[in-house]
N, C-alpha and C. Protein backbone atom coordinates (compact mmCIF):
# COMPACT_ATOMS: atom_id res chain seq x y z
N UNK A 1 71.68 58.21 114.98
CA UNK A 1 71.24 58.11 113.59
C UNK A 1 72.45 58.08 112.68
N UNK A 2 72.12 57.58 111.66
CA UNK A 2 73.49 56.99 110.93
C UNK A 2 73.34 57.80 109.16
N UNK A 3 74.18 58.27 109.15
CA UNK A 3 74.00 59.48 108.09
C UNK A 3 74.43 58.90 106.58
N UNK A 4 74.17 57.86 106.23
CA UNK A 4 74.64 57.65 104.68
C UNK A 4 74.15 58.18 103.58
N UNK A 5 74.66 58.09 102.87
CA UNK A 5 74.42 58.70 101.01
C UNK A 5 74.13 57.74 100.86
N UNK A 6 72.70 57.76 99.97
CA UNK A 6 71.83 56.63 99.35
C UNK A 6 70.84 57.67 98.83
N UNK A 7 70.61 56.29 97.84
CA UNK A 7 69.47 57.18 96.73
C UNK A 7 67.71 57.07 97.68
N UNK A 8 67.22 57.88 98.05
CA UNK A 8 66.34 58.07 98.99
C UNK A 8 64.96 57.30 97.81
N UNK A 9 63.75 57.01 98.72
CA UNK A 9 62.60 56.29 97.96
C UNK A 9 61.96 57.13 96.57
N UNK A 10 62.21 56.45 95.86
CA UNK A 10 61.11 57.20 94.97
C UNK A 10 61.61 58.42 93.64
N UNK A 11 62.87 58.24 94.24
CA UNK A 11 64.40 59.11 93.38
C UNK A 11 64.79 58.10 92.74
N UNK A 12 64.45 58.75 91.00
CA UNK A 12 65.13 57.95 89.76
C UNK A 12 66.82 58.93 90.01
N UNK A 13 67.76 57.98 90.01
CA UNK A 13 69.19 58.55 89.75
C UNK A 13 69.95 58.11 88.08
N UNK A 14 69.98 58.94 87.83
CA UNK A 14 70.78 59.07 86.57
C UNK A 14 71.86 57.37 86.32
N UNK A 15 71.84 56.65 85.38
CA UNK A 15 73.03 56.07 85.49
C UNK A 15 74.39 56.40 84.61
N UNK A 16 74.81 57.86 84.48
CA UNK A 16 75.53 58.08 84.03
C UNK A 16 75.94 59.64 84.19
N UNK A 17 77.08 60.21 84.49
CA UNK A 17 77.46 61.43 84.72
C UNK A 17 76.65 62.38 83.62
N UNK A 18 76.72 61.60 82.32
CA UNK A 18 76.25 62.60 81.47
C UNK A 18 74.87 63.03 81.09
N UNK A 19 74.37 61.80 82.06
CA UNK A 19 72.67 62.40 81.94
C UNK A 19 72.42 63.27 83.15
N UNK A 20 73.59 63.63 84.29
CA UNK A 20 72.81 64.33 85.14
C UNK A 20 72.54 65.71 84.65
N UNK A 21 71.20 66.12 84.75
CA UNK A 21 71.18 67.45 85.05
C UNK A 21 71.52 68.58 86.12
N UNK A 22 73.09 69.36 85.78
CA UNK A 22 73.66 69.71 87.10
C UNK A 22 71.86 71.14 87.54
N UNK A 23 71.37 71.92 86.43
CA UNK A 23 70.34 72.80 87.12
C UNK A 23 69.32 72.33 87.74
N UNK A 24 68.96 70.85 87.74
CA UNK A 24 67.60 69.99 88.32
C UNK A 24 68.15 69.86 89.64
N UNK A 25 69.87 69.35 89.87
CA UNK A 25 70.30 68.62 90.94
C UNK A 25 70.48 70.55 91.53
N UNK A 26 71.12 71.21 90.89
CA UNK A 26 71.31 73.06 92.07
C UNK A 26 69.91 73.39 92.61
N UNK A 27 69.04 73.07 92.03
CA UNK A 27 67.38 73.36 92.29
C UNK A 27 67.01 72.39 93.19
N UNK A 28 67.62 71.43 93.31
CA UNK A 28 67.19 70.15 94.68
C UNK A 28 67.97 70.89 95.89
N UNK A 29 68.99 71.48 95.87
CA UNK A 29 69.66 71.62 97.20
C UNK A 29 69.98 73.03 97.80
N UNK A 30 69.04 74.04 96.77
CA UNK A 30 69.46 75.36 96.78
C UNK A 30 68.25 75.45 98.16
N UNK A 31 67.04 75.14 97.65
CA UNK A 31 65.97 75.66 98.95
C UNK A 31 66.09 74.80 100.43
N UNK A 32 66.99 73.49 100.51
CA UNK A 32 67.38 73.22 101.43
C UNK A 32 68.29 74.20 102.39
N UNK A 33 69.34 74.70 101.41
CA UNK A 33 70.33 75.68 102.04
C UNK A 33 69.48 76.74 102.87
N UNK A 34 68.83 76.86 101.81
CA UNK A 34 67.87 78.54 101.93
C UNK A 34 66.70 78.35 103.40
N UNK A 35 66.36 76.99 103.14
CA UNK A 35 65.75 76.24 104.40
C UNK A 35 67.06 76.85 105.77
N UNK A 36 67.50 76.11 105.63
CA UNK A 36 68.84 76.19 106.79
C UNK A 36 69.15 77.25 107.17
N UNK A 37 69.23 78.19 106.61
CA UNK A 37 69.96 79.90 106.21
C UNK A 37 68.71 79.96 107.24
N UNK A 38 67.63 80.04 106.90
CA UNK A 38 66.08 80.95 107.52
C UNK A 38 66.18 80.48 109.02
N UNK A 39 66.19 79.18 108.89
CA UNK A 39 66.14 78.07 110.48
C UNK A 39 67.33 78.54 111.48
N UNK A 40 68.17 78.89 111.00
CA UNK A 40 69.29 79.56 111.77
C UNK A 40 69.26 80.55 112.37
N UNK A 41 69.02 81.88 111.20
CA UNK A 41 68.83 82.77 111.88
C UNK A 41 67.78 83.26 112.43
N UNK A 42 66.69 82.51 112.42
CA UNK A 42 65.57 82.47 113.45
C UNK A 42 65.69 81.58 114.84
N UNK A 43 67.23 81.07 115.18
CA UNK A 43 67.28 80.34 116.18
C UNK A 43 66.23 78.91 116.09
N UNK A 44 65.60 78.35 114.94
CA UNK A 44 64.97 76.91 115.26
C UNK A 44 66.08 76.08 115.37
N UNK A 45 66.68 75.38 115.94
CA UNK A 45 67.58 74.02 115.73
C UNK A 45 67.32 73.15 115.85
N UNK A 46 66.01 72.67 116.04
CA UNK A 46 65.69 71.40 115.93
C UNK A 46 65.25 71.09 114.63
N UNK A 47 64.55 72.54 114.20
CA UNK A 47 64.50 72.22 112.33
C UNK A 47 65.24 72.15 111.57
N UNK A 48 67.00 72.83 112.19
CA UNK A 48 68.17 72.89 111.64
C UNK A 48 68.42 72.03 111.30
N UNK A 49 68.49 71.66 112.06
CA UNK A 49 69.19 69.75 112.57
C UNK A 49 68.27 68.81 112.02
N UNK A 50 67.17 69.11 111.45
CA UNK A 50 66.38 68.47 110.68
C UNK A 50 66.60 68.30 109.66
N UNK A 51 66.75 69.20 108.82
CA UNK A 51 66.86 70.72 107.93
C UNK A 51 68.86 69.92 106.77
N UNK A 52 69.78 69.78 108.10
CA UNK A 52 70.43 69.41 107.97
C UNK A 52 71.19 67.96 107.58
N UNK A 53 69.93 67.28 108.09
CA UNK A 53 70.30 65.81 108.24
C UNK A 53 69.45 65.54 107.11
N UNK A 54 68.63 66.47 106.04
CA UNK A 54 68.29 65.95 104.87
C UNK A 54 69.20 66.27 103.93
N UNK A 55 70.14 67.09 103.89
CA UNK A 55 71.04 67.86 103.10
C UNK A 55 72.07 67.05 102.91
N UNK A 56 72.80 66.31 104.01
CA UNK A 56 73.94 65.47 104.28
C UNK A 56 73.80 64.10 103.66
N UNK A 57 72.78 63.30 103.80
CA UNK A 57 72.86 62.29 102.98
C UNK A 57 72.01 62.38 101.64
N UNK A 58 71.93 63.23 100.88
CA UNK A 58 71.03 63.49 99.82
C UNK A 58 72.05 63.31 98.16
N UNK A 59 71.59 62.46 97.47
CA UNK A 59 72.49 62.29 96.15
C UNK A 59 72.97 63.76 95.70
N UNK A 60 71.37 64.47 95.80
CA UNK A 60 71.90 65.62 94.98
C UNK A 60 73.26 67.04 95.63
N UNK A 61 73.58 66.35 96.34
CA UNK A 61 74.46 67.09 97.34
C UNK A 61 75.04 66.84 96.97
N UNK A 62 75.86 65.67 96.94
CA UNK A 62 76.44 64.66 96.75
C UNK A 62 77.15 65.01 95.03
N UNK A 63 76.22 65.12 94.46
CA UNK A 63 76.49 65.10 92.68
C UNK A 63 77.06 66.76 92.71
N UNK A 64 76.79 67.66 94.13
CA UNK A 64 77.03 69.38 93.76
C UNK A 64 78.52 69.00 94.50
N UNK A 65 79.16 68.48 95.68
CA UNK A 65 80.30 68.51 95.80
C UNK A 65 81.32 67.83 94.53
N UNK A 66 80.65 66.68 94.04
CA UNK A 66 81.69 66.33 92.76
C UNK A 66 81.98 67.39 92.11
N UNK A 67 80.90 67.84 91.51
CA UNK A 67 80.72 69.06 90.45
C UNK A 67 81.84 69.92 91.01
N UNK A 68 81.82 70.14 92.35
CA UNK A 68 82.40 71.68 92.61
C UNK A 68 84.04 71.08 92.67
N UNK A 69 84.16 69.64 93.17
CA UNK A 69 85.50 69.20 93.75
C UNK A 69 86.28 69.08 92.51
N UNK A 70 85.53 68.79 91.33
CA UNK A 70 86.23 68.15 89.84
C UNK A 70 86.32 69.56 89.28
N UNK A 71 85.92 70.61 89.36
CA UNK A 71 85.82 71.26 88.21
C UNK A 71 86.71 72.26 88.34
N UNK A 72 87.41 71.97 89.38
CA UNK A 72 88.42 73.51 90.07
C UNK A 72 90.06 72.99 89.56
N UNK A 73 91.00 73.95 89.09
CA UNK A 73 91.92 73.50 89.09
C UNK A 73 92.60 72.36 89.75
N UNK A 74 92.41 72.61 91.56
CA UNK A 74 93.19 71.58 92.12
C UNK A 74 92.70 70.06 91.99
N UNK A 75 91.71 70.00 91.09
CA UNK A 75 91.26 68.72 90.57
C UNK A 75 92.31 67.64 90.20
N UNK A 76 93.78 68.14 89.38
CA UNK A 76 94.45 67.56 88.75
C UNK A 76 95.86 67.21 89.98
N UNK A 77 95.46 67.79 91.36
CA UNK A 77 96.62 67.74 92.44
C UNK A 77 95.93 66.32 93.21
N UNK A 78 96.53 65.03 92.86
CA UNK A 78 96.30 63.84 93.43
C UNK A 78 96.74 63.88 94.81
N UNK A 79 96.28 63.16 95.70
CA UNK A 79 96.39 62.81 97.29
C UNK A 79 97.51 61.38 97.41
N UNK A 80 97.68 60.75 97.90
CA UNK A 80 98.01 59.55 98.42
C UNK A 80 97.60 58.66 97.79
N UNK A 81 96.36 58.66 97.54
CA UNK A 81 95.81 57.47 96.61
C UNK A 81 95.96 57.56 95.47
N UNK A 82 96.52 58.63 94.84
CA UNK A 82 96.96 59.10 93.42
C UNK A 82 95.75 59.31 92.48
N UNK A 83 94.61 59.10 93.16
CA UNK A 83 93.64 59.20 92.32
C UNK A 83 93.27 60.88 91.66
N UNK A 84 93.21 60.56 90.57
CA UNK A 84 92.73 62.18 89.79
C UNK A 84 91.73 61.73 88.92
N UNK A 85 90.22 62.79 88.96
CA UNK A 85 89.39 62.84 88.71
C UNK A 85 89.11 63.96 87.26
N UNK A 86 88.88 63.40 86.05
CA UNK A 86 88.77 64.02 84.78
C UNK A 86 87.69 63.90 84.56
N UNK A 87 87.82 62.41 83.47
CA UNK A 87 86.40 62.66 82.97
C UNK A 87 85.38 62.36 83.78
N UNK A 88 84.31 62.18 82.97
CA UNK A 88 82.84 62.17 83.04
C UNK A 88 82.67 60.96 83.76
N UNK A 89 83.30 59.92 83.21
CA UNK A 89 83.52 58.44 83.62
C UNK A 89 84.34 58.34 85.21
N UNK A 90 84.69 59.35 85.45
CA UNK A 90 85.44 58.82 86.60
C UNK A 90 84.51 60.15 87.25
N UNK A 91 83.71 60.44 87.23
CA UNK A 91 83.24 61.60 88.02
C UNK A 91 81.83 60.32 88.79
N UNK A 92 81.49 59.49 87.32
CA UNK A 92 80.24 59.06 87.59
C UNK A 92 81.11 58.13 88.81
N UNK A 93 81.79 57.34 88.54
CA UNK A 93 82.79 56.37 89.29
C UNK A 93 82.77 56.75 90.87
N UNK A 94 83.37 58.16 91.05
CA UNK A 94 83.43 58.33 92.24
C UNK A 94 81.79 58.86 92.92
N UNK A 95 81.06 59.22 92.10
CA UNK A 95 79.72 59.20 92.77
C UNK A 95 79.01 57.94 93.26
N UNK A 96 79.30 56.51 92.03
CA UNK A 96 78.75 55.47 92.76
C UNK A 96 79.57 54.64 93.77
N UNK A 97 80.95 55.49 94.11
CA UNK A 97 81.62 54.49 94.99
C UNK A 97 81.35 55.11 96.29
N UNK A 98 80.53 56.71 96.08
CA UNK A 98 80.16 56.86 97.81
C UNK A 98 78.43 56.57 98.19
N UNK A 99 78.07 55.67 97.38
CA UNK A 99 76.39 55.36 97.54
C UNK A 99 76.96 54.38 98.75
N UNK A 100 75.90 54.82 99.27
CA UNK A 100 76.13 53.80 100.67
C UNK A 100 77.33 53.56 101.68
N UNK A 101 78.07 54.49 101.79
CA UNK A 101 78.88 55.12 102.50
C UNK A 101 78.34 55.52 104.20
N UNK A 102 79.10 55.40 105.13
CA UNK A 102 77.94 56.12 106.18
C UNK A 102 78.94 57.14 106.61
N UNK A 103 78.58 58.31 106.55
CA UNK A 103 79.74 59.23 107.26
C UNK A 103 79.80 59.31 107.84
N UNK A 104 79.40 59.23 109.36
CA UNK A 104 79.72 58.92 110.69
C UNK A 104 80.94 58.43 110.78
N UNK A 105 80.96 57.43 110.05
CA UNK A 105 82.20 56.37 110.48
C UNK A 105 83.44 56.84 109.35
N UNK A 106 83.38 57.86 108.81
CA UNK A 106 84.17 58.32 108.03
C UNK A 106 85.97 58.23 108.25
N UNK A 107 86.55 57.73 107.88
CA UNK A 107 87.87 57.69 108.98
C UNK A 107 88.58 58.73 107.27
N UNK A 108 89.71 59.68 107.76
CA UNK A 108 90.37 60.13 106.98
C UNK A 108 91.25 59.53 106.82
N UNK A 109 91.57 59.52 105.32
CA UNK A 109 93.19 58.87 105.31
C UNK A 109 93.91 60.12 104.80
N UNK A 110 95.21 59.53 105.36
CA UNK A 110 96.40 60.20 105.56
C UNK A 110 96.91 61.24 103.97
N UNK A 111 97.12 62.52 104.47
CA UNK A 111 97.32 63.56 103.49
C UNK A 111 98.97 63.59 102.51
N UNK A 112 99.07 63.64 101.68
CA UNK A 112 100.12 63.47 100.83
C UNK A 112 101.08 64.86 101.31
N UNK A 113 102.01 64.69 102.05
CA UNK A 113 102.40 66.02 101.93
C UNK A 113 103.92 66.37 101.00
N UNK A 114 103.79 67.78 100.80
CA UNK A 114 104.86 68.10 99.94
C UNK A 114 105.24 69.62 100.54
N UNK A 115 106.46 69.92 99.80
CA UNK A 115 106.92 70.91 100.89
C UNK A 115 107.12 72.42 99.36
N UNK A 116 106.48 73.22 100.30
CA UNK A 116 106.51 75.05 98.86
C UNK A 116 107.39 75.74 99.51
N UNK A 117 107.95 76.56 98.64
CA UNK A 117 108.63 77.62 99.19
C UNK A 117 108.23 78.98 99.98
N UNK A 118 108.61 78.92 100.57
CA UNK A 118 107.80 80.80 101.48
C UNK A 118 108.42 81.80 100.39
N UNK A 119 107.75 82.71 100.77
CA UNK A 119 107.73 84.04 100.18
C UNK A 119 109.34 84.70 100.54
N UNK A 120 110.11 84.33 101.38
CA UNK A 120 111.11 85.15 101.69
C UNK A 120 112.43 83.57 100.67
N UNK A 121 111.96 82.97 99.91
CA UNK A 121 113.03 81.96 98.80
C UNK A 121 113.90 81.13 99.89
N UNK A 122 113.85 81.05 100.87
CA UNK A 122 114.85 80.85 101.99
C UNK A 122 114.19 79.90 102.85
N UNK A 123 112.92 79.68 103.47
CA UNK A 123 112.22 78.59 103.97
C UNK A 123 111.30 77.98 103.29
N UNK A 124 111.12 76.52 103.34
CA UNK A 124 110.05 75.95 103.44
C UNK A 124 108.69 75.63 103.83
N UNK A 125 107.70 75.66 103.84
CA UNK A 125 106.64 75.02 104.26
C UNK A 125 105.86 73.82 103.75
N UNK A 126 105.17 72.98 104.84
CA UNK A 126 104.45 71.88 104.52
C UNK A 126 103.13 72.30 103.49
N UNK A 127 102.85 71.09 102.95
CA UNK A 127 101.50 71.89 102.62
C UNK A 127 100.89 69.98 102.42
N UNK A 128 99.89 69.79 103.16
CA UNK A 128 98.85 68.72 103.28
C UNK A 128 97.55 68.60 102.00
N UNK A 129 98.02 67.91 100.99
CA UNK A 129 97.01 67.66 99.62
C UNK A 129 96.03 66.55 100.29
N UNK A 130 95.00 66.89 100.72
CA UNK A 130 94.03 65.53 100.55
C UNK A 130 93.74 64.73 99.30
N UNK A 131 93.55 63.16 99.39
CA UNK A 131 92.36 63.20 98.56
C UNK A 131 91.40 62.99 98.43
N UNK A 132 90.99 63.07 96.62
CA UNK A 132 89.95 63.60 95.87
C UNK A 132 88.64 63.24 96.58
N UNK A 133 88.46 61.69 97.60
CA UNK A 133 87.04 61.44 98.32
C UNK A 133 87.33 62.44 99.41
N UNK A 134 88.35 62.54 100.22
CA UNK A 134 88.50 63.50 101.38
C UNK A 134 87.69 64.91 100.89
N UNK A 135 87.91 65.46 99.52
CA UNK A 135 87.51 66.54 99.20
C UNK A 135 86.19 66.61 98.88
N UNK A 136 85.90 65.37 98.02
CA UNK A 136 83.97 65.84 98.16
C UNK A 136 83.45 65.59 99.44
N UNK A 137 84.00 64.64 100.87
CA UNK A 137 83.09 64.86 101.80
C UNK A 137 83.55 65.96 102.76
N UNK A 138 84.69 66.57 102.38
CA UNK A 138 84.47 67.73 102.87
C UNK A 138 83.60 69.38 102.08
N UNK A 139 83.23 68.77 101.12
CA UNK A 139 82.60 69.96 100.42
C UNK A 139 80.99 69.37 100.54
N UNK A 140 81.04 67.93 100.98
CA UNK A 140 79.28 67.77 101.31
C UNK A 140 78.89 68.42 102.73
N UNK A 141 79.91 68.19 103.75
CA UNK A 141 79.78 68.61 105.06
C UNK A 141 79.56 70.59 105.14
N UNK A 142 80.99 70.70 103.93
CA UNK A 142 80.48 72.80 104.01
C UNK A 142 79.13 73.01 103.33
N UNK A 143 79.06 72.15 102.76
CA UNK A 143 77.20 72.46 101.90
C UNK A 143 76.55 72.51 103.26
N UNK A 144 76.73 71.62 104.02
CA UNK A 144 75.69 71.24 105.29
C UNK A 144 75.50 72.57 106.16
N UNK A 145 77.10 72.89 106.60
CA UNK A 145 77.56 73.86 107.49
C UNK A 145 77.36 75.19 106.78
N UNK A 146 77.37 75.39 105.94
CA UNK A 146 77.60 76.85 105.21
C UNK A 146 76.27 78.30 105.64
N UNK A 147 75.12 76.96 105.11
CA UNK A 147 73.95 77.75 105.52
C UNK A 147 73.98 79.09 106.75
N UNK A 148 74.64 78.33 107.52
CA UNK A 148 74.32 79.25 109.08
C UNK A 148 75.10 80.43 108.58
C-alpha cells in the first residue's frame, strides 16, 4: 500500500494558509492519536496499523507538522536547499508542494552540515541541519509513531 498525502473524498481544503483553522485541523488528529494510544496499549495492531495508516496520509496531519515545523525557532536554520519557511505564503507553499507526495518512496536529501563548539572551547563537533521538507515528514511520521 502506497502512503501519500492527498486531500481524501469529500474534504473541502482550505486554499490558503490563512483560512486554515489550526483548532478544526488539532480536533481532526487529536482522537486519531488517542485512537492509537488506546489500540496500543490494548495490544490491537491490526487496528494500529489501521489506526495508523489513516493518520500518515491525512492533510490535517500534514497542516499540524507545518504548524509545529514553522513555528519553532529552528524554523529560520535553512538545510541545503536553503529554503526557510516564514510567512503564511510559504507555509501554504510548502503544504501544496507535499499533496501527492508518496512517502514510501521518500528518499532524504543530504543534511547541511556545520561544525559547534563542545563545551570544553577546545573541540569541535558536527551537527547535521536537515531540511525544512525533511522536517515536516519527519514530524508527520512522530505524529504517527508517538501514540504508542
Amino acid at each position: 500500500m502506497s502512503l501519500i498525502l492527498s486531500n481524501a473524498p469529500g474534504v473541502q481544503l482550505p486554499r490558503a494558509w490563512n483560512q486554515v483553522n489550526l483548532n478544526t485541523v488539532f480536533s481532526q488528529v487529536e482522537p486519531l492519536m488517542g485512537e492509537a494510544f488506546t489500540c496500543s496499549k490494548s495490544g490491537d495492531l491490526v487496528k494500529l496499523r489501521d489506526v495508523k495508516r489513516q493518520i500518515l496520509p491525512s492533510p490535517a496531519t500534514l497542516l499540524t507538522a507545518i504548524c509545529s515545523v514553522t513555528f519553532k525557532s529552528a524554523r529560520e536554520t535553512a538545510g541545503v536547499d536553503k529554503l526557510i519557511v516564514m510567512s503564511n505564503s510559504d507555509k501554504w507553499n510548502l503544504f501544496e508542494d507535499f499533496i501527492g507526495i508518496d512517502l514510501e518512496h521518500w528518499s532524504l536529501p543530504s543534511v547541511r552540515r556545520i561544525y559547534i563548539v563542545k563545551a570544553d572551547k577546545k573541540r569541535w563537533r558536527p551537527l547535521g541541519i536537515p531540511t525544512i521538507k525533511d522536517r515536516v515528514i519527519q514530524a508527520v511520521v512522530r505524529d504517527a509513531l508517538e501514540p504508542e
